[in-house]
Each structure stands twice: as structure tokens, then as C-alpha cells.
Protein backbone atom coordinates (compact mmCIF):
# COMPACT_ATOMS: atom_id res chain seq x y z
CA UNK A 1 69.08 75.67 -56.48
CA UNK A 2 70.02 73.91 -53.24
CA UNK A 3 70.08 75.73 -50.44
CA UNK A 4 70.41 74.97 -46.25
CA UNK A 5 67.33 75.26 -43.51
CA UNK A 6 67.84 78.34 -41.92
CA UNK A 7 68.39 78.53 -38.15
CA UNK A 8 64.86 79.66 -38.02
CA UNK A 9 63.72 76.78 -39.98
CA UNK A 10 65.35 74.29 -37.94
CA UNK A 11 63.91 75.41 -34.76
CA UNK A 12 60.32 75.45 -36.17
CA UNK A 13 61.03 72.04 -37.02
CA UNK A 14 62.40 71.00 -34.08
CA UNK A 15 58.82 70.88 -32.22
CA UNK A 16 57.84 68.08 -34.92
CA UNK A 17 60.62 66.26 -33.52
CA UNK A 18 63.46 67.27 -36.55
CA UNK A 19 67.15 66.83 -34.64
CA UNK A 20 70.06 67.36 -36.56
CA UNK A 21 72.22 65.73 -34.35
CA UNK A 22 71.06 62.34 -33.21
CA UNK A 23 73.66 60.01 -30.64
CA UNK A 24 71.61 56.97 -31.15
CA UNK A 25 69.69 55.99 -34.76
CA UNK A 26 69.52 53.76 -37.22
CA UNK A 27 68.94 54.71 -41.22
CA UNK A 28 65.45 54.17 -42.36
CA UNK A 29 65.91 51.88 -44.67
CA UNK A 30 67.03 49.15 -42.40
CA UNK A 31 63.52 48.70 -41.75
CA UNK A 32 63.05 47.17 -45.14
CA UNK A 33 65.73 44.38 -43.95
CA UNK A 34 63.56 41.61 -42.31
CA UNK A 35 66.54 40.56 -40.24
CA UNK A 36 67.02 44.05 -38.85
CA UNK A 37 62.81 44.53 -38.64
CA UNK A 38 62.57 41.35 -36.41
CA UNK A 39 65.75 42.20 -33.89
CA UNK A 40 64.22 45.99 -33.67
CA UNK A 41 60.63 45.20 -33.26
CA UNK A 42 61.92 42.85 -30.76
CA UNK A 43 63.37 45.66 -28.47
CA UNK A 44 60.43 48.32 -29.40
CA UNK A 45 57.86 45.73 -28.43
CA UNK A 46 59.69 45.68 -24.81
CA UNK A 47 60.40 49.35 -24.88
CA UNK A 48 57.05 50.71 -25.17
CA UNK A 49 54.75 47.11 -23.88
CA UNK A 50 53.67 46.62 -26.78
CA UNK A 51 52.16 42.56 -26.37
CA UNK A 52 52.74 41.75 -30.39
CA UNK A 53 54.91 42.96 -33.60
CA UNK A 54 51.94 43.78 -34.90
CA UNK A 55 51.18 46.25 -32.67
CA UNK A 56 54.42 47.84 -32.29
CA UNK A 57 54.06 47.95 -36.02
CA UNK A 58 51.43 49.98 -35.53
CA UNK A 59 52.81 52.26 -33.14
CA UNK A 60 56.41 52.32 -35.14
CA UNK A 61 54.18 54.02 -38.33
CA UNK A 62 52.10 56.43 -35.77
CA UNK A 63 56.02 57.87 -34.84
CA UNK A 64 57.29 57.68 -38.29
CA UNK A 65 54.21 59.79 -39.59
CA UNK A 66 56.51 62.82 -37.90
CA UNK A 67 59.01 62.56 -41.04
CA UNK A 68 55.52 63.35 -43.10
CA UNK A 69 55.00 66.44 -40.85
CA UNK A 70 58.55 67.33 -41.11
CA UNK A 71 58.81 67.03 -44.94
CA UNK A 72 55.22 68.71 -45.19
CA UNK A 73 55.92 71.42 -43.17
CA UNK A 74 58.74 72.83 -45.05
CA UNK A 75 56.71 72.42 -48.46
CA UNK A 76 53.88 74.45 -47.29
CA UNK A 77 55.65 76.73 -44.76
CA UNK A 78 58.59 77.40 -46.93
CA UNK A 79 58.42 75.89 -50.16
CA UNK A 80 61.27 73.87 -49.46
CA UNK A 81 61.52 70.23 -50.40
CA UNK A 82 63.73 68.11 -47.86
CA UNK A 83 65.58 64.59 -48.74
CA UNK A 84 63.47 62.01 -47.65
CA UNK A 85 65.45 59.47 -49.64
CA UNK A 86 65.39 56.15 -47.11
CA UNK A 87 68.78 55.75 -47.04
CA UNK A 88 69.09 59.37 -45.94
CA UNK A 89 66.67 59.22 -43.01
CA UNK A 90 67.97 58.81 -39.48
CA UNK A 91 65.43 58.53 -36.80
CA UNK A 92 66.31 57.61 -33.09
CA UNK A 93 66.74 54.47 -31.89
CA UNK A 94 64.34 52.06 -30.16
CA UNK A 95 67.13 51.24 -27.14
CA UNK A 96 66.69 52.81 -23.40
CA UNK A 97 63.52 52.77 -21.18
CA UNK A 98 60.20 54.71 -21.39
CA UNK A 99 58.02 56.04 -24.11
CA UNK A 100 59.26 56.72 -27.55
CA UNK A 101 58.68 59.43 -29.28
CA UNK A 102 62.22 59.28 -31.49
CA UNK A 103 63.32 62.11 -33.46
CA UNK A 104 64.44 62.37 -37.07
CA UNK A 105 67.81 63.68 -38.82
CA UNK A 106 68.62 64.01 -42.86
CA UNK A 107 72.36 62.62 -43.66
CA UNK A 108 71.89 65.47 -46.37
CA UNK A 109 70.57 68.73 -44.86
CA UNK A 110 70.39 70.49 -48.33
CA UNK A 111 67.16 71.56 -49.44
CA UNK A 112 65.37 72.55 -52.91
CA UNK A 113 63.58 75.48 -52.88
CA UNK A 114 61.01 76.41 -55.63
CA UNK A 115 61.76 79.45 -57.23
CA UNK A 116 59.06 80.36 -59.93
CA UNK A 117 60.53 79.24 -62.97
CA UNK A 118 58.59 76.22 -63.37
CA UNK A 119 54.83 75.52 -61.76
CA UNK A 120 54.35 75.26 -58.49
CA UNK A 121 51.93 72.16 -58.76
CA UNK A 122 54.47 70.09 -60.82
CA UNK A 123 57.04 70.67 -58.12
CA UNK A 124 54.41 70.01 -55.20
CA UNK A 125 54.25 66.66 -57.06
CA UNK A 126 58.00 65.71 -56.71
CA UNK A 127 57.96 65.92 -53.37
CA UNK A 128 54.78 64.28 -52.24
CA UNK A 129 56.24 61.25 -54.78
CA UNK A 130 59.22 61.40 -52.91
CA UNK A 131 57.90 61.38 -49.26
CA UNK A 132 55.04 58.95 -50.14
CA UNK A 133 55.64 56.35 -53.17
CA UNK A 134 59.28 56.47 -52.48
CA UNK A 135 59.50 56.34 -48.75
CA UNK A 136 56.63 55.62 -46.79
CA UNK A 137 54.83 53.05 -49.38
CA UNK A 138 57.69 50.45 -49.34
CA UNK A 139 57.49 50.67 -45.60
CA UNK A 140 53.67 50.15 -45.39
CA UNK A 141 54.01 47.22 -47.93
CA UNK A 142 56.86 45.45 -46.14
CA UNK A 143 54.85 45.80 -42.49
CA UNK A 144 52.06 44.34 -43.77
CA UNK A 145 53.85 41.49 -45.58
CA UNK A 146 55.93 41.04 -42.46
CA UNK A 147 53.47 41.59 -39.88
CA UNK A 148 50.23 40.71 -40.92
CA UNK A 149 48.65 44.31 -40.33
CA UNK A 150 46.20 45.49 -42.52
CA UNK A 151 47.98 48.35 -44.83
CA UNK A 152 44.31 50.91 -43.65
CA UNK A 153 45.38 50.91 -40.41
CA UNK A 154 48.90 52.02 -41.48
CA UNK A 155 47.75 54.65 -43.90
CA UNK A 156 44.91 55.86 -41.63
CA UNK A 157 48.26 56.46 -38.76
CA UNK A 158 49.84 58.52 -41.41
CA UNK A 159 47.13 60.38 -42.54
CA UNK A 160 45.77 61.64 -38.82
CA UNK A 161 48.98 63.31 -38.69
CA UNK A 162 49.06 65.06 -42.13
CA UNK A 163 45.48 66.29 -41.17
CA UNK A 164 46.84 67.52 -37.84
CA UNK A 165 49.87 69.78 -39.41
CA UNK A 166 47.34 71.07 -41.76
CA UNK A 167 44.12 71.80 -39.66
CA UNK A 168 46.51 72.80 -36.58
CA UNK A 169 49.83 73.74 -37.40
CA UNK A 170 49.82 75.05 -40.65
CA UNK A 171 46.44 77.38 -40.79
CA UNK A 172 48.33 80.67 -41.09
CA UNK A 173 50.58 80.01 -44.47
CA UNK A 174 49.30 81.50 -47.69
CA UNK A 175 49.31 77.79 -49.47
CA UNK A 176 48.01 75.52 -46.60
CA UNK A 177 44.49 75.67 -48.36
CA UNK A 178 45.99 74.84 -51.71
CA UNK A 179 48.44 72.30 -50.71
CA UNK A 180 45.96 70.21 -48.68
CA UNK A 181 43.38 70.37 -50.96
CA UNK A 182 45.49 68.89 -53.34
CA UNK A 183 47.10 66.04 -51.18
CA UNK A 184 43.51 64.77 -49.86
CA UNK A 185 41.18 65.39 -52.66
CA UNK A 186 42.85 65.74 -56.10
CA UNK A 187 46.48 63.51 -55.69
CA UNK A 188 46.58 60.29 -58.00
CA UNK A 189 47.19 57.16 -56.00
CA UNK A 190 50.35 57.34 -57.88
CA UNK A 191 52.17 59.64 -55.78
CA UNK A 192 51.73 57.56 -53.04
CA UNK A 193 52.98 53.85 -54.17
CA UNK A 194 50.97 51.29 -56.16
CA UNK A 195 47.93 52.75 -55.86
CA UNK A 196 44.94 53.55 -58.32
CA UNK A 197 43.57 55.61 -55.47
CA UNK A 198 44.51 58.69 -53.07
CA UNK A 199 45.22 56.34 -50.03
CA UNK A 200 44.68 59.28 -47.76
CA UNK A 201 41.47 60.53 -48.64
CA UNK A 202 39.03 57.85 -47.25
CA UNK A 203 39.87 58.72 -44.18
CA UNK A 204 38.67 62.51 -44.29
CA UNK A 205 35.56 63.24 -42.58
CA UNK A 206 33.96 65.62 -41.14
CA UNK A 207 34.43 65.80 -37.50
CA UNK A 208 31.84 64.75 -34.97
CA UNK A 209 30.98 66.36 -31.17
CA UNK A 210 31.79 64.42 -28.48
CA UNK A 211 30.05 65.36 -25.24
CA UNK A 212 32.06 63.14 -23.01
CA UNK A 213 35.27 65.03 -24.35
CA UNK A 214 33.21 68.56 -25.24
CA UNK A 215 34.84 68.96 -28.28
CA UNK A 216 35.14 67.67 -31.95
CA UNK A 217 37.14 65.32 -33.66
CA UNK A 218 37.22 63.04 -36.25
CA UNK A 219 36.61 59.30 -35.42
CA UNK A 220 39.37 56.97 -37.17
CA UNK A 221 38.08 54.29 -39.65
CA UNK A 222 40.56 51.90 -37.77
CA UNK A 223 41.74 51.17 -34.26
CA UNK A 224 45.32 51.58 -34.11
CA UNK A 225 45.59 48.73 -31.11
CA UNK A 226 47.54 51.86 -28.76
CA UNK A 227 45.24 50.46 -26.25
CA UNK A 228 47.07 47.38 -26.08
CA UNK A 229 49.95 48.98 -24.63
CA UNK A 230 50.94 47.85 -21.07
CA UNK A 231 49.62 50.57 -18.89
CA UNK A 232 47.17 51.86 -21.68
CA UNK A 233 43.50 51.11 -20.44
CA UNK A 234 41.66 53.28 -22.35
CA UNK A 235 40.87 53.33 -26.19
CA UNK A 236 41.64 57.24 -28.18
CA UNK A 237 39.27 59.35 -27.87
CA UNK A 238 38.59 59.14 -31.95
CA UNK A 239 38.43 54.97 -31.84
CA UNK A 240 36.08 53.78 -34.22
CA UNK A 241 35.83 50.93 -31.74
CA UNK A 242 34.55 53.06 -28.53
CA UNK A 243 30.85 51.66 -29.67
CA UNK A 244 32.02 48.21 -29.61
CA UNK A 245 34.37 47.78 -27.52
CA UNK A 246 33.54 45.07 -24.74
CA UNK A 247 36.00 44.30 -21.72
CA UNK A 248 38.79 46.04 -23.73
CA UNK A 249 38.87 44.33 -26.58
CA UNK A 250 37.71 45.35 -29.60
CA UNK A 251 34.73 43.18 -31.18
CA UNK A 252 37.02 41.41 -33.57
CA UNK A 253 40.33 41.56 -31.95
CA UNK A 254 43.76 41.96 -34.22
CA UNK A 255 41.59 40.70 -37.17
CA UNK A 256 40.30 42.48 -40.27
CA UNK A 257 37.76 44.32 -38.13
CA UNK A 258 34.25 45.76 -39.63
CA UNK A 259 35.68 48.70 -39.95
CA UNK A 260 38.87 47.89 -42.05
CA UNK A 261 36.72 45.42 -44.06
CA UNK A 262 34.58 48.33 -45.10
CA UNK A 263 37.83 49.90 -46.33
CA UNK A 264 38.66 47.32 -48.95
């Protein structure tokens, strides 16, 4: 049965950046027209210094990874699946000055809640189908078609984030365990597009201590090029490329690193 977020709900979602009303957006599934990609890449590259469209590709898929936390979130939390349909995803536009960090809206705020009758697990399914294969694949595809950015270092963007909500945010909820267990380790690549393979789970590790930072974390198989930001001058703290790096560059540049070679 459909039902609407409570006012509870929506609050706890608003600190993953979920808005229900947005002034400025665009729908989602504008990315996926290459007119519309080139014109808004265009201004995010400005907005944010970015000194290619590959790199605000990049950084477009580290903010977008939010609707994953959003529509994650309210599985776990809640058992609540949200619409991720593209054509029902607003996010915030790319216009105005400074960082962006844009929010996300749902044209339709109705959600379906699992209620017993039928197996959890099947219904877990549906929505990681919908949020992945059916949203966030066609997306990854068209970047790296358009943009010439290896599809790992997309994924890997996404998948920092899901481990995040789950390691951090989620730790307290009777089927965080459960759920996670089953997105990294036991999902078929199915669920998440074209795939043969979980495209999440090669970037699980265990994390590693960092004395310069005293803490742990878990290095990235790919460097996500925020460095190349104007007024970044310092790789993440969990590059891959912090061994390498040389002048500020990483060893290979923009290419098909070592690292994403290893990948394929």
C-alpha cells in the first residue's frame, strides 16, 4: 500500500540533502540528453573549477550518490521504498556561485512500504533494481560514453557513499547488517545494470591506519580527480594515488591509471 514520508521521515532525510521543495532543478533524466549534458557540464565545470567535463563528471556522480543514500536510507531505516524513477528525480541546479552540494526532490512523494505479506528479500530486490539498473546505470553508461571516464571511477563514487550510510549512519537499525550484507556481497550484477558482477563489491576493503590522519579508512581503488578542482591542492585522504602522486599529478594523469586497469 502507498503511503507518505512522515514529517519525521522527511527531516531525517533532510541531512542527506532530501528537499521537497526545490526553486531551482532540473529532472534527472535530462542528463541522459547529450545536448542538455554538454550546456550543464558547461556551467558545473565553471561553478565548482572543475578544468575538464571529465572531471566535473566525476564530481556530478560523487553529489548524485546522495539520491543512493536517500533511497537507502528509507529501505533500511523504514522499510520504505521511494520513486527513484529518472523522470521523477529533481535535484538542484548547477546555476549560482560556490560549491555544490545540490539537493534532491521526488515529483511523486508516495512511498511503498513492505508489510509482511510477501519476503522481505524479494522486495529488497525491487528497490535496489530500481535505484541501481534503472537509475544510476544508464547514467554511469552515458558519462562514460560521453565523457571518456572510466565507468570504476564512477561506481567506486557511488559506492564510498553507500558504505558511509551503512558503516556511519545506519549502525543502529535492526536490518543494517542484513541489508548491507546483501547489497555488497550477495547482489547479482543484475540489479545494478548490465552487469555479470556486483559492481560495488570490489571496492570493499578493509580499512587501513593512517598515522598522518590517526585514524582508519579505506583507500579508494580510483582517484576521483577532486584534486583538480581550482583551489583544491591536496589529494583525499583515502587516494589510492597519495603513493604516487608527483607535483600533483597523479602518475598517469586522466588516463586508465594502474589502479583502474587492475579493475578491468
Amino acid at each position: 500500500m502507498d503511503k507518505l514520508l512522515t514529517e519525521k521521515e522527511i527531516t531525517e532525510l533532510s541531512k542527506y540533502r532530501f528537499n521537497e521543495e526545490l526553486d531551482r532543478f532540473f529532472e534527472a533524466s535530462n542528463v541522459l540528453d547529450e545536448a542538455f549534458l554538454k550546456k550543464f557540464m558547461a556551467n558545473l565545470s565553471s561553478r565548482i573549477g572543475a578544468p575538464s567535463e571529465k572531471v566535473a563528471a566525476s564530481i556530478f556522480i560523487k553529489r548524485y550518490a546522495f539520491l543512493a543514500v536517500i533511497a537507502l536510507y528509507a529501505m533500511t531505516a523504514w522499510s520504505k521504498k521511494i520513486n527513484v524513477s529518472l523522470d521523477g528525480v529533481t535535484m538542484e541546479s548547477a546555476s549560482g556561485e560556490g560549491n555544490w552540494l545540490p539537493s534532491f526532490s521526488f515529483k511523486d512523494i508516495t512511498v511503498q512500504e513492505w508489510n509482511g505479506a510477501a519476503a522481505r528479500s524479494e522486495w529488497r530486490k525491487r528497490v535496489i533494481r530500481d535505484l541501481f539498473a534503472k537509475n544510476i546505470y544508464p547514467i554511469i553508461a552515458f558519462f562514460e560514453k560521453t565523457f571518456g571516464i572510466s565507468r570504476f571511477i564512477l561506481w567506486e563514487n557511488i559506492a564510498v557513499y553507500v558504505f558511509w550510510v551503512y558503516e556511519s549512519e545506519l549502525t543502529e537499525h535492526e536490518n543494517a547488517l542484513e541489508d548491507f550484507t546483501f547489497l555488497i556481497f550477495e547482489a547479482n550484477g543484475s540489479l545494478f545494470g548490465r552487469y555479470k558482477q556486483n559492481p560495488l563489491q570490489k571496492y570493499y576493503a578493509e580499512k587501513s591506519y593512517l598515522e598522518e590522519w590517526s585514524e582508519e579508512v579505506r583507500i579508494r581503488k580510483t582517484c576521483c580527480f577532486t584534486y583538480k578542482l581550482e583551489g583544491s591542492s591536496k589529494r583525499c585522504k583515502t587516494c589510492p594515488c597519495n603513493l604516487n602522486a608527483r607535483n600533483g599529478r597523479c602518475q598517469d594523469g586522466e588516463g586508465f591509471c594502474s589502479a583502474i586497469r587492475g579493475l578491468a
